[in-house]
C-alpha atoms as a PDB file:
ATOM      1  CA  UNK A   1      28.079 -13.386  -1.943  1.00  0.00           C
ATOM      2  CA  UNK A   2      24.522 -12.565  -2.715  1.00  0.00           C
ATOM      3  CA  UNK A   3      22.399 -15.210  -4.163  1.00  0.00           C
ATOM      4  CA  UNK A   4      18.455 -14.911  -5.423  1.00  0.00           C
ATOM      5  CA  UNK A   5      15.595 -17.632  -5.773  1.00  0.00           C
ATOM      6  CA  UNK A   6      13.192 -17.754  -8.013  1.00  0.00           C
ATOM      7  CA  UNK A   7      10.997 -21.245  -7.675  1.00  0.00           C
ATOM      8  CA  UNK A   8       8.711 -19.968 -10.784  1.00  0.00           C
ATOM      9  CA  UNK A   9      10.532 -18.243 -13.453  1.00  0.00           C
ATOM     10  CA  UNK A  10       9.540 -17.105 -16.749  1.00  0.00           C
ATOM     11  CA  UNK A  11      10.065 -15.842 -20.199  1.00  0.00           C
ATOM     12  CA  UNK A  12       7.548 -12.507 -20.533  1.00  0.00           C
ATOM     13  CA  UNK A  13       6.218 -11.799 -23.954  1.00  0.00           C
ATOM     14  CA  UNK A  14       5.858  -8.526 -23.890  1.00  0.00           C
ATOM     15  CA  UNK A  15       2.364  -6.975 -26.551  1.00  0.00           C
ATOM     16  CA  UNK A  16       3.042  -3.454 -27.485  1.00  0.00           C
ATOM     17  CA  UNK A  17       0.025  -1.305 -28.752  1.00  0.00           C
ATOM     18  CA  UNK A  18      -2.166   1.633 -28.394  1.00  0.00           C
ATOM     19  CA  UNK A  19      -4.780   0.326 -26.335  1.00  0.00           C
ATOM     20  CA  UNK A  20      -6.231  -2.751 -25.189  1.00  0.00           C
ATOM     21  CA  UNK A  21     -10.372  -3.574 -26.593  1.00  0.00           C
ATOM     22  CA  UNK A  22     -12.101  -6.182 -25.176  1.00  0.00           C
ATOM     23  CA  UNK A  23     -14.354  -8.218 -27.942  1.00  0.00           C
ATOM     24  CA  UNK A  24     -12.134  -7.009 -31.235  1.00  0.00           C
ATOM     25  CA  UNK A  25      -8.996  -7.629 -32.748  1.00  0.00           C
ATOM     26  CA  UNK A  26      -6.353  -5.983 -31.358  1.00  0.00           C
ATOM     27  CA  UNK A  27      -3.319  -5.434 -33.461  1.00  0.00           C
ATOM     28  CA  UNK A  28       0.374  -5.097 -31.885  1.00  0.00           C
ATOM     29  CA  UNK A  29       2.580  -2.050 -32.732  1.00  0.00           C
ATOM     30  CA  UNK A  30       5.674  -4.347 -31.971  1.00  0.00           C
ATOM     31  CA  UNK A  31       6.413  -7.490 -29.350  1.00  0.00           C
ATOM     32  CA  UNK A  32       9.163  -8.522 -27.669  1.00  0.00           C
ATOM     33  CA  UNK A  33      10.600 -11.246 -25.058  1.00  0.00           C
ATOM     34  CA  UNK A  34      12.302 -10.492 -21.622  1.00  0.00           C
ATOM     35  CA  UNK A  35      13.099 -12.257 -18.906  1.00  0.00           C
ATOM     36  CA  UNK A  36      10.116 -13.004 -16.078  1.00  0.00           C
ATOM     37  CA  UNK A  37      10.434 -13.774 -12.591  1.00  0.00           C
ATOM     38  CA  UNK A  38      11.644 -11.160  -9.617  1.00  0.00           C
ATOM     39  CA  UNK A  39      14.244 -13.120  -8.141  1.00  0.00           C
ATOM     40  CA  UNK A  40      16.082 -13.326 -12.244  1.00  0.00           C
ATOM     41  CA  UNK A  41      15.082  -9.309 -12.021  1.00  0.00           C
ATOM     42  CA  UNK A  42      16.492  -9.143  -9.232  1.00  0.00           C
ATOM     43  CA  UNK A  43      19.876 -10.894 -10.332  1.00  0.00           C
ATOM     44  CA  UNK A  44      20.008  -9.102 -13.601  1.00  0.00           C
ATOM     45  CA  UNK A  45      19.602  -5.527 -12.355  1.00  0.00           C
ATOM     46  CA  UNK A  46      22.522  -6.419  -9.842  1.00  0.00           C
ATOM     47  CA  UNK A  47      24.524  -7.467 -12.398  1.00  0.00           C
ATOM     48  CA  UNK A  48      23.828  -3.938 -14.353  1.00  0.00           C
ATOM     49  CA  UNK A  49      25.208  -2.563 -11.309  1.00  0.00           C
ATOM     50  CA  UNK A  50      28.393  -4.467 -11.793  1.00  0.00           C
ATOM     51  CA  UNK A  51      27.243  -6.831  -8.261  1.00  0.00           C
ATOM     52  CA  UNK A  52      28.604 -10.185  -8.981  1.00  0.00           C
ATOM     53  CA  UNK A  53      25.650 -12.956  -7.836  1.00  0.00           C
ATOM     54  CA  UNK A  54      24.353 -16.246  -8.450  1.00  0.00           C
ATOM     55  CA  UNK A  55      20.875 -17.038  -9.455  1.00  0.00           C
ATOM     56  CA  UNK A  56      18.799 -20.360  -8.475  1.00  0.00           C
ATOM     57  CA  UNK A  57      15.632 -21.536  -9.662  1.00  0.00           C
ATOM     58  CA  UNK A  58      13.957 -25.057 -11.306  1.00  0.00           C
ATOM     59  CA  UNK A  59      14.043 -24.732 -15.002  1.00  0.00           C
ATOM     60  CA  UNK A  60      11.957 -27.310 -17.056  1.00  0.00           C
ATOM     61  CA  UNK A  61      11.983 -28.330 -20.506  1.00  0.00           C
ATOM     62  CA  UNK A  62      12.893 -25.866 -23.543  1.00  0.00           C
ATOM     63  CA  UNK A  63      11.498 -22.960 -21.984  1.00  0.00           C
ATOM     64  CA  UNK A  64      13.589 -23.660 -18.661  1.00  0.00           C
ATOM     65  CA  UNK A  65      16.574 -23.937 -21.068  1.00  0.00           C
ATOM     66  CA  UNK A  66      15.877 -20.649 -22.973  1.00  0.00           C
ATOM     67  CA  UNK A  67      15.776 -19.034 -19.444  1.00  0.00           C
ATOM     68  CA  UNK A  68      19.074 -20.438 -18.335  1.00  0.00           C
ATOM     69  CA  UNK A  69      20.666 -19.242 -21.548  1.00  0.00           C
ATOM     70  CA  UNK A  70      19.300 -15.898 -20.940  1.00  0.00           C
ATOM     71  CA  UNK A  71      20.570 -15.106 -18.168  1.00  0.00           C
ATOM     72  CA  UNK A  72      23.946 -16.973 -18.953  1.00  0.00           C
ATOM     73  CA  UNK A  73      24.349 -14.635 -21.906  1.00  0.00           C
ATOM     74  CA  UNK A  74      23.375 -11.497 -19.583  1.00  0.00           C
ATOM     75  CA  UNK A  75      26.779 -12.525 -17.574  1.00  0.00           C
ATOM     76  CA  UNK A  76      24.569 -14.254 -14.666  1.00  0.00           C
ATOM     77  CA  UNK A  77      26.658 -17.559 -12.590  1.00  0.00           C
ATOM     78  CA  UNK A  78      23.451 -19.442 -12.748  1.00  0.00           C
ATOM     79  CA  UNK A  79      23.126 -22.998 -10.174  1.00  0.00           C
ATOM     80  CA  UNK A  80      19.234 -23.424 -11.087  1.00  0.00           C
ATOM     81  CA  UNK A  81      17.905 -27.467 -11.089  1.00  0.00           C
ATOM     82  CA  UNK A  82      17.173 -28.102 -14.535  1.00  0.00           C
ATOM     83  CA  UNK A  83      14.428 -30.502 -15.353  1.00  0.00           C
ATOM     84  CA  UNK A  84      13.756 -31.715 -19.266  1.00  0.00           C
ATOM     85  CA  UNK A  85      10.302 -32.726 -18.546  1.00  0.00           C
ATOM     86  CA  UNK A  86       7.286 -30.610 -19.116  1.00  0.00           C
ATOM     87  CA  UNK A  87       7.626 -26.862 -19.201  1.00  0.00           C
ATOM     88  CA  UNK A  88       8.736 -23.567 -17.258  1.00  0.00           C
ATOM     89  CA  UNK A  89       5.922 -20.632 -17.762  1.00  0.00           C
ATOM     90  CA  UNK A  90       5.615 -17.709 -20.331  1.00  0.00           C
ATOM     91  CA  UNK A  91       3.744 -14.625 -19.417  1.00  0.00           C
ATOM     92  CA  UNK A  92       1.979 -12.329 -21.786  1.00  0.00           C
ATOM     93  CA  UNK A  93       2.647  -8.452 -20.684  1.00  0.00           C
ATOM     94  CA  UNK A  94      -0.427  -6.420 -22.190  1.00  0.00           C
ATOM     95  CA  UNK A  95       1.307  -2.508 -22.587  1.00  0.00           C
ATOM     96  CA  UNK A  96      -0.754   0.096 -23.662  1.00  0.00           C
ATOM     97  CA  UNK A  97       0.830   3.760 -24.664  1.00  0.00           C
ATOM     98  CA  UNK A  98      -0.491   5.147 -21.983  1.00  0.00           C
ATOM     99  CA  UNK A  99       1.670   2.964 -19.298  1.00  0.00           C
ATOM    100  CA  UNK A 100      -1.115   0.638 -18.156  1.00  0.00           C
ATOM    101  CA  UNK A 101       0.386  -2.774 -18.307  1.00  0.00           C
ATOM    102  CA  UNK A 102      -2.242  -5.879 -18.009  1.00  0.00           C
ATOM    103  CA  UNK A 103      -0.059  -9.224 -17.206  1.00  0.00           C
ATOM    104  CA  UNK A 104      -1.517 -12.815 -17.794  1.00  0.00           C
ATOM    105  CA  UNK A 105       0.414 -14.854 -15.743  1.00  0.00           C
ATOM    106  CA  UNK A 106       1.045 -18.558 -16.570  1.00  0.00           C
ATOM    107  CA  UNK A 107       0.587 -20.992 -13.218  1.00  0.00           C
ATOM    108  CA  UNK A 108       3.697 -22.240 -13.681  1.00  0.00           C
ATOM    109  CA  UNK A 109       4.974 -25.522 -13.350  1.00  0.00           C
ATOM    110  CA  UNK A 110       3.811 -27.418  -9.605  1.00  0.00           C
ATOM    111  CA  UNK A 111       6.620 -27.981  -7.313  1.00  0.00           C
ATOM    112  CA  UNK A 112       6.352 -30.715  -4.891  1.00  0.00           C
ATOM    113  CA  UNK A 113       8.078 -31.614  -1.647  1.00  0.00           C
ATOM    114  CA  UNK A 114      10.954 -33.360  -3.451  1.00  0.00           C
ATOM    115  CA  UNK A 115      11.932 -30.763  -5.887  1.00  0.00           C
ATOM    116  CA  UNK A 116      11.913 -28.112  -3.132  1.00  0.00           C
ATOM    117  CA  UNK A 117      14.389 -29.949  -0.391  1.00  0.00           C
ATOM    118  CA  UNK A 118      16.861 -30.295  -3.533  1.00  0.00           C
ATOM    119  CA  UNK A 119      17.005 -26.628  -4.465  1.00  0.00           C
ATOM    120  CA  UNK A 120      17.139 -26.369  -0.263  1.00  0.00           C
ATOM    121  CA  UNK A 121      19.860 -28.787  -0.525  1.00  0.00           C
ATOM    122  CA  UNK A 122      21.559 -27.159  -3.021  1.00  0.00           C
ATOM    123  CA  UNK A 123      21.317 -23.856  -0.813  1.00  0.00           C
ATOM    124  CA  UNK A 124      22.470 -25.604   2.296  1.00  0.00           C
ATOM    125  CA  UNK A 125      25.466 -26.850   0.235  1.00  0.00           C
ATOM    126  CA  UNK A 126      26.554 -23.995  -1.550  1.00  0.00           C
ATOM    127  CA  UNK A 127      25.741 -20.664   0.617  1.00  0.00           C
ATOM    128  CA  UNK A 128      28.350 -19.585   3.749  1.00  0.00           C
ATOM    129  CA  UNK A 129      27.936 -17.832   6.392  1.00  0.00           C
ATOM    130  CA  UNK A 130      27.003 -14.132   5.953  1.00  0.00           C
ATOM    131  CA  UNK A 131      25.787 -14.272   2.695  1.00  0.00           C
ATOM    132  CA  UNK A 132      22.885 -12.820   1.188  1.00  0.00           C
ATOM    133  CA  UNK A 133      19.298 -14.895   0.065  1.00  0.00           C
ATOM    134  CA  UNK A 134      16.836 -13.063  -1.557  1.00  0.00           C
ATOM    135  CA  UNK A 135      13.441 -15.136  -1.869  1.00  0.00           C
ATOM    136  CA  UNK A 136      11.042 -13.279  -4.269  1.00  0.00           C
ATOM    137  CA  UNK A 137       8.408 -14.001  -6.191  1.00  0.00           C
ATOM    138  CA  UNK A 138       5.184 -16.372  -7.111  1.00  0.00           C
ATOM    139  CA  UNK A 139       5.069 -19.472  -4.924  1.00  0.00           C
ATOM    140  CA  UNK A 140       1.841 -20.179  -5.734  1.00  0.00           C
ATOM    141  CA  UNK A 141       2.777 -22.870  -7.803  1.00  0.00           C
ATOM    142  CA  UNK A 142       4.466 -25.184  -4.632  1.00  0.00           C
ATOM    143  CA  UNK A 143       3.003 -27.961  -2.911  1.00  0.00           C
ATOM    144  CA  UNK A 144       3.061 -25.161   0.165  1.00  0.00           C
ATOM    145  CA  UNK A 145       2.297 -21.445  -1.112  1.00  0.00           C
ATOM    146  CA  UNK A 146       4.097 -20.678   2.630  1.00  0.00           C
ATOM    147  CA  UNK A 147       7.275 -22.701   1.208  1.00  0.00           C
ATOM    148  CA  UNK A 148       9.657 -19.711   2.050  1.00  0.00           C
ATOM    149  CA  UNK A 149       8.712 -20.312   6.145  1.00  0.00           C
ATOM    150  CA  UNK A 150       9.466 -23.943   5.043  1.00  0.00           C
ATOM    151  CA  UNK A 151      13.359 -23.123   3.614  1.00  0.00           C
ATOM    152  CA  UNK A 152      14.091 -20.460   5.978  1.00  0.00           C
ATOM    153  CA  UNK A 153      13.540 -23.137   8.818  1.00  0.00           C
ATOM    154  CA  UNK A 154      16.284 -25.467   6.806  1.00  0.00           C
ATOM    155  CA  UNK A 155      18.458 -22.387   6.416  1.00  0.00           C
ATOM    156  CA  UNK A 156      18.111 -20.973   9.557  1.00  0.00           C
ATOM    157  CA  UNK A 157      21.845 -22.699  11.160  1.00  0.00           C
ATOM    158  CA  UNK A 158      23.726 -21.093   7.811  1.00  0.00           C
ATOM    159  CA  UNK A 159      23.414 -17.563   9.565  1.00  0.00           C
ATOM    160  CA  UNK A 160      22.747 -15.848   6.329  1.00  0.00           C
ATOM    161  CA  UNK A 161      21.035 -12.222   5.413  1.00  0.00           C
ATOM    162  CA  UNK A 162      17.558 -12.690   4.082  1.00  0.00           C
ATOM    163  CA  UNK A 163      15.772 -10.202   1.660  1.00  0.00           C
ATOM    164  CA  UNK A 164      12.375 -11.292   1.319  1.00  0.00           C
ATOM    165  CA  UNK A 165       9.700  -9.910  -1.200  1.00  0.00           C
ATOM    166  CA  UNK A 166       6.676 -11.856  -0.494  1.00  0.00           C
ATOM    167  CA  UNK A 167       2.902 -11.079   0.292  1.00  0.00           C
ATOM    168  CA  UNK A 168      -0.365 -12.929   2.097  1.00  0.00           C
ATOM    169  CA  UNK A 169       0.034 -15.578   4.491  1.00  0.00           C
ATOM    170  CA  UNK A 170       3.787 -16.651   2.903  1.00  0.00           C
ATOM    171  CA  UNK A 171       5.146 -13.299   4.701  1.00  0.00           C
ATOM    172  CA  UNK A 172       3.299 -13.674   8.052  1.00  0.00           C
ATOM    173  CA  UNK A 173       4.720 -16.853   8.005  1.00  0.00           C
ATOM    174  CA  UNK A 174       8.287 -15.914   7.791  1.00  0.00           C
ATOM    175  CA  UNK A 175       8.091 -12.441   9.993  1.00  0.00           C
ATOM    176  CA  UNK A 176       9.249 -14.632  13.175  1.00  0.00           C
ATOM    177  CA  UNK A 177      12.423 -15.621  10.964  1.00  0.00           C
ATOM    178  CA  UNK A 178      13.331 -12.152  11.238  1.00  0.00           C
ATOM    179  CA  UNK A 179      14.272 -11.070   7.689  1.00  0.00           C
ATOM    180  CA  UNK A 180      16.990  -8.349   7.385  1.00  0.00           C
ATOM    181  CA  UNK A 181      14.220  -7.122   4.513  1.00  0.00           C
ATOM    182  CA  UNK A 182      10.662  -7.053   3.406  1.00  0.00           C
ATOM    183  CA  UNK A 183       9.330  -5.188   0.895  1.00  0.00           C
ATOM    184  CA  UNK A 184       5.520  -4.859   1.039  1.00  0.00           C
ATOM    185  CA  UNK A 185       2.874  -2.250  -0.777  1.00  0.00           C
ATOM    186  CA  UNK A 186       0.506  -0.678   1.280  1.00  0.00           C
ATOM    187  CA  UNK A 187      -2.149  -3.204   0.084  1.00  0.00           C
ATOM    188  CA  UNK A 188      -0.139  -5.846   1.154  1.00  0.00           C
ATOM    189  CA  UNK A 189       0.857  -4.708   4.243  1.00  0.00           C
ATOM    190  CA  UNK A 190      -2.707  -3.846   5.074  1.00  0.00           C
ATOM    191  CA  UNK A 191      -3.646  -7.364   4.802  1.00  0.00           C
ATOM    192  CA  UNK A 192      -0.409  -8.263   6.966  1.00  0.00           C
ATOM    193  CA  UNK A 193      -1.525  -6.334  10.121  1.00  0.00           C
ATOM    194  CA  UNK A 194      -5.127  -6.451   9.077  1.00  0.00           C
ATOM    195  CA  UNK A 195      -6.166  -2.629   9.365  1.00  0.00           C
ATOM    196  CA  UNK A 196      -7.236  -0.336   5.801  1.00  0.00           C
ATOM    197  CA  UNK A 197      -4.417   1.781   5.455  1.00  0.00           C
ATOM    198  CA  UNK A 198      -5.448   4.962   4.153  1.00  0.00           C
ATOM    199  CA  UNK A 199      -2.708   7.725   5.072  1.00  0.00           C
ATOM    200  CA  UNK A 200       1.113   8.361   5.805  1.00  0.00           C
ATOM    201  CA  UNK A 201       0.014   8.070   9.536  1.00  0.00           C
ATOM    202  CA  UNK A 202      -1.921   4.564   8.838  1.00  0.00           C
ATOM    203  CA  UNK A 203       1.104   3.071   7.453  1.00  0.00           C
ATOM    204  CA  UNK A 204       4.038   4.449  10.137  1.00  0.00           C
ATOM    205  CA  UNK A 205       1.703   3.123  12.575  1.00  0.00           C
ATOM    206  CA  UNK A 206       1.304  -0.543  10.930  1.00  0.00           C
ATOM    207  CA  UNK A 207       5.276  -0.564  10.324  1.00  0.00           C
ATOM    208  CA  UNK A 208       5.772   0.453  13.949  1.00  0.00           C
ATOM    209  CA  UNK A 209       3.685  -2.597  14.700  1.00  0.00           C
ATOM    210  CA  UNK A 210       6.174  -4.921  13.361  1.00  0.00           C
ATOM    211  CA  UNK A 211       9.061  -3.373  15.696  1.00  0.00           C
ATOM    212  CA  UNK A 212       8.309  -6.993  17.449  1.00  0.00           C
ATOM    213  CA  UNK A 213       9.940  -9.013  14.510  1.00  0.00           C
ATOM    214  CA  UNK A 214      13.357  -7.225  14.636  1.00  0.00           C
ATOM    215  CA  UNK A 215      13.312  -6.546  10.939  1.00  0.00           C
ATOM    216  CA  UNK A 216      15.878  -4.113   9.944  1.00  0.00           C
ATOM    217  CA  UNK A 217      14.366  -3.127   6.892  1.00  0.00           C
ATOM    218  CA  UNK A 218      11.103  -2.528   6.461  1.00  0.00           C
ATOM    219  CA  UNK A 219       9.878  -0.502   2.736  1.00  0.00           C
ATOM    220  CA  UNK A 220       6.365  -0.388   2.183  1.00  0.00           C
ATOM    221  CA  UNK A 221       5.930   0.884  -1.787  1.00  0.00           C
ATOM    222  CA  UNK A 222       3.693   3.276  -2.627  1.00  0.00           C
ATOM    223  CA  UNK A 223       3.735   2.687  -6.581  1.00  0.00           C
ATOM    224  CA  UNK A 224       4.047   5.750  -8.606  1.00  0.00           C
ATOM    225  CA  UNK A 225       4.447   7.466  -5.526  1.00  0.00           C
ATOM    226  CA  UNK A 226       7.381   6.471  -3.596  1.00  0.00           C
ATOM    227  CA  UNK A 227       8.168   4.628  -0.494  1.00  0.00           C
ATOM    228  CA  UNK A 228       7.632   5.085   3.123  1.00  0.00           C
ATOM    229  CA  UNK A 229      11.217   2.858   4.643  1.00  0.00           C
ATOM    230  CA  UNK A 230      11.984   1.843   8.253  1.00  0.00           C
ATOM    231  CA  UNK A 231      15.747   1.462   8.854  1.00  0.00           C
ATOM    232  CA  UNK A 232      16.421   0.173  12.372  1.00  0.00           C
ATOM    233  CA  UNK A 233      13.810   3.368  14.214  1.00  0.00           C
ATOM    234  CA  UNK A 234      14.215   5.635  11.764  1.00  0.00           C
ATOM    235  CA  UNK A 235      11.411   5.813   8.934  1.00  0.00           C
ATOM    236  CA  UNK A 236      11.739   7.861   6.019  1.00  0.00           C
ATOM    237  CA  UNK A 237       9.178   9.214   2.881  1.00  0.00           C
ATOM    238  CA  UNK A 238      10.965   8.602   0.042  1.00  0.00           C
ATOM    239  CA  UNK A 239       9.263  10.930  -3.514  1.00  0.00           C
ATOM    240  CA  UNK A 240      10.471   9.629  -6.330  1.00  0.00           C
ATOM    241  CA  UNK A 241      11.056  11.625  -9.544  1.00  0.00           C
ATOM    242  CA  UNK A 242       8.301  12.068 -12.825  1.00  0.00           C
ATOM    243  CA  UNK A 243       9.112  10.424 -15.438  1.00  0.00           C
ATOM    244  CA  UNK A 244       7.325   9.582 -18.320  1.00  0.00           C
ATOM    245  CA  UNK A 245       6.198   5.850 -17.632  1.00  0.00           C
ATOM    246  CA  UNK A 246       6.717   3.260 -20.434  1.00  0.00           C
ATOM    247  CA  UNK A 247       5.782   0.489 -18.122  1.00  0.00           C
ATOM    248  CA  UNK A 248       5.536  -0.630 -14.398  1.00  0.00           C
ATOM    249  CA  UNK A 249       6.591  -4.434 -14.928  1.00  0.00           C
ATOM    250  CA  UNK A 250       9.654  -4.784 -12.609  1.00  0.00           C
ATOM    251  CA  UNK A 251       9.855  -1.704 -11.286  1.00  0.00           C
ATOM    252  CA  UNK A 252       9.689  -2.642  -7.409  1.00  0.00           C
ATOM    253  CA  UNK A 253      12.694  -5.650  -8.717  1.00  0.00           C
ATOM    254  CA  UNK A 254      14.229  -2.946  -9.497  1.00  0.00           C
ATOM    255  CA  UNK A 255      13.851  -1.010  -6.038  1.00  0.00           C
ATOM    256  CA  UNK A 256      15.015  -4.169  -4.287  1.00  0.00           C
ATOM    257  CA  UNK A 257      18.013  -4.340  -6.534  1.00  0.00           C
ATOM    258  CA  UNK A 258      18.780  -1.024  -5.499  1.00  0.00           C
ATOM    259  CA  UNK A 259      18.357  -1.378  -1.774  1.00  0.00           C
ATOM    260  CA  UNK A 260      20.685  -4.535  -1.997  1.00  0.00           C
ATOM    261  CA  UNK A 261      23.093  -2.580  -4.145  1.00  0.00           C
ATOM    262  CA  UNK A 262      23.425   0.173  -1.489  1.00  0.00           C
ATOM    263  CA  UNK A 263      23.663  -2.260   1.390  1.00  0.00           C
ATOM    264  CA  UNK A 264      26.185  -4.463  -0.079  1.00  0.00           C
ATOM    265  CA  UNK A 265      27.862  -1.251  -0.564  1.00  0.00           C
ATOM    266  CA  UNK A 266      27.769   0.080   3.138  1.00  0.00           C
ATOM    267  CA  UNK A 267      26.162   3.158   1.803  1.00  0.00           C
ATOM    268  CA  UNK A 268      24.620   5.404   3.957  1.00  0.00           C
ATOM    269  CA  UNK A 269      20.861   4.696   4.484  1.00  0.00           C
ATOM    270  CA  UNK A 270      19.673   8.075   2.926  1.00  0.00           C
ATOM    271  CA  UNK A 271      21.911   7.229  -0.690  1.00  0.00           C
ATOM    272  CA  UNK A 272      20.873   3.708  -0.131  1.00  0.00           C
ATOM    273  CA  UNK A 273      16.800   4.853  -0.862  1.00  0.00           C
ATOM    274  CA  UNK A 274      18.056   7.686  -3.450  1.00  0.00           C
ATOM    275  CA  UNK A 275      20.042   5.129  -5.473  1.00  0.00           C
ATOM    276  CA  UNK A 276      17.015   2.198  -5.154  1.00  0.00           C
ATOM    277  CA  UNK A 277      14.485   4.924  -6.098  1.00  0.00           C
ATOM    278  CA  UNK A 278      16.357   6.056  -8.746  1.00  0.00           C
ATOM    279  CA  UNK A 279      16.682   2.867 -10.548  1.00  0.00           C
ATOM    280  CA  UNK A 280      13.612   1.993 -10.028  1.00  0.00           C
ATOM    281  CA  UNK A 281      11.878   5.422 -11.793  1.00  0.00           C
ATOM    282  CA  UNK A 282      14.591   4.389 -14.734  1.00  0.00           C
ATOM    283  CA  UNK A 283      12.791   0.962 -15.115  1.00  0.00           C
ATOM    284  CA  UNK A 284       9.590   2.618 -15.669  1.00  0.00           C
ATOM    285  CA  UNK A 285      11.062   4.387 -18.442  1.00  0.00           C
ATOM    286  CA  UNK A 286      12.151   1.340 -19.977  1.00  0.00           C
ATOM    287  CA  UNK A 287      10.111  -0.585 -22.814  1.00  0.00           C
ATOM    288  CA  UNK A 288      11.449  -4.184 -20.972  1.00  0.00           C
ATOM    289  CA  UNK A 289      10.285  -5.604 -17.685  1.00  0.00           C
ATOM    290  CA  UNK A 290      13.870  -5.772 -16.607  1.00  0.00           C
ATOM    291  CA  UNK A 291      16.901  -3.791 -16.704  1.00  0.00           C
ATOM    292  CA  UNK A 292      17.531   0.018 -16.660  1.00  0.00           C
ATOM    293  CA  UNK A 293      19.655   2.587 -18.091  1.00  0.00           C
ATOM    294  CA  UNK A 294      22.399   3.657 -15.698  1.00  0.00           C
ATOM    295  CA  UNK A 295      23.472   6.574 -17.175  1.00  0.00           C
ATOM    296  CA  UNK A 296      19.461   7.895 -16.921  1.00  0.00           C
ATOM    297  CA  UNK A 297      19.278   6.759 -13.183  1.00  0.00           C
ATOM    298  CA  UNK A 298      22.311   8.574 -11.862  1.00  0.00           C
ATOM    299  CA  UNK A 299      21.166  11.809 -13.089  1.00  0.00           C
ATOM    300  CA  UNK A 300      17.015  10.666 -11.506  1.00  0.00           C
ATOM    301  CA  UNK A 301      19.043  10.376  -8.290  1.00  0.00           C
ATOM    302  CA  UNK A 302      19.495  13.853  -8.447  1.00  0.00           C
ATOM    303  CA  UNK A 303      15.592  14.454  -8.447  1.00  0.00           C
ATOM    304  CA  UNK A 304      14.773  11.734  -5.354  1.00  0.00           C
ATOM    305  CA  UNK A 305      13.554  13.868  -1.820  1.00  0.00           C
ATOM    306  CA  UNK A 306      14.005  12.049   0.842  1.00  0.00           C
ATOM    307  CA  UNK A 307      13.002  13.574   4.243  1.00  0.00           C
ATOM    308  CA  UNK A 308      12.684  12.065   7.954  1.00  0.00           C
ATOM    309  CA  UNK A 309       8.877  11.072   9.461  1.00  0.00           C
ATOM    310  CA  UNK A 310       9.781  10.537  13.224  1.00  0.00           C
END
């Protein structure tokens, strides 16, 4: 069974128009609302994909309970903590015609050491042996903004498959837990081994650094233009197709979705990265900052080149 977490979800208002002033009145060509928070990306996209999961998360207040009825009504088996005091976040999603997307991010509400050993209780409880946790998104709203390091250590006896998709000092932290996945950008994995990463080169050599940690799965995202992906040795440069871009919001959820799709699939490594990249290019099509149209991915899987650095 694969289960997500998402300790700081969110409703996204999402602010259509032509381009963003600063100092005037800007007036919206349309809005919307979709669901915020990668780990709920996460479980929705899977769900698209017809991959049955369960999502967890604290909810609080009417905004928690709009985002529990969400993702109930989008077919998700949802075991979040709900809370009817205060108020889970809303994020405003600035997108421009052009595909520049400006988010203002809500700090969410603050977690403290209670509230995170019972969703870690809850986990403990509820998740068997060989399943798969993916841990994604903000923490910067816990007591601990390393809290992942924190749960891993509680989880560590349920001999589960961790995806994590985390940045800064929360992913140093939980390297030595040996992740089956992480999912940095070359920013982020520049801070991680503490070098500028300026070329292909740069960033084989920083992944090949991490051989130490034993982590299966290493991508490294390279935005608009692909990935560069460590499976066991073998690292590949994944180019992703052109497509006209609507918006970027949730398009590296979207990547993980895919990689988790393909895995829980026991699809060949090479399909595995064509399928995730695929998906991915067909969320940044999309108007929302979640979901994708399958029909449109299966034929951008036809357009993903995949070839074989070392």
């Amino acid at each position: 069974m694969i289960h997500t977490l998402t300790l700081n979800p969110a409703i996204d208002k999402l602010l259509f128009l032509p381009e963003f002033k600063k100092n005037i009145t800007n007036r919206l060509q349309s809005d919307d609302a979709s669901m915020g928070g990668k780990g709920t990306h996460v479980s929705m996209n899977l769900h698209n994909m017809g991959i049955n999961n369960r999502a967890y998360g604290i909810a609080y207040g009417e905004t928690g309970s709009k985002i529990i009825q969400m993702l109930e009504q989008y077919g998700i088996e949802v075991h979040f903590l709900q809370k009817p005091e205060k108020n889970s976040r809303t994020n405003y999603i600035i997108i421009e015609e052009n595909g520049d997307c400006s988010t203002l991010a809500s700090p969410g509400v603050s977690l403290d050491q209670d509230i995170i050993d019972e969703i870690t209780a809850r986990l403990i409880e509820e998740l068997e042996p060989d399943d798969s946790l993916i841990l994604s998104g903000d923490t910067s709203n816990c007591y601990d903004p390393c809290v992942y390091n924190y749960m891993l250590q509680k989880l560590k006896d349920k001999k589960i498959k961790i995806f994590l998709d985390a940045s800064g000092p929360t992913l140093e932290k939980c390297l030595d837990a040996s992740p089956f996945l992480i999912k940095p950008n070359q920013d982020e994995l520049s801070q991680l081994c503490g070098k500028d990463l300026q070329t292909e080169a740069d960033i084989v050599s920083a992944i090949e650094s991490l051989s130490r940690c034993s982590i299966p799965i290493i991508a490294v995202s390279l935005g608009g233009d692909g990935s560069i992906v460590k499976y066991n040795d073998t690292i590949y440069r994944v180019i992703p197709p052109e497509v006209s871009v609507c918006n970027t919001i949730g398009c590296g959820d979207c990547f993980l979705s895919g990689m988790i799709y393909g895995i829980e699939k026991n699809y060949p490594i090479e399909k595995t990265l064509t399928i995730a990249t695929a998906v991915s290019a067909a969320t940044a099509e999309s108007r929302f900052s979640v979901g994708f149209d399958p029909v449109r991915a299966k034929k951008l899987a036809g357009q993903v080149k995949i070839t074989q650095l070392n």
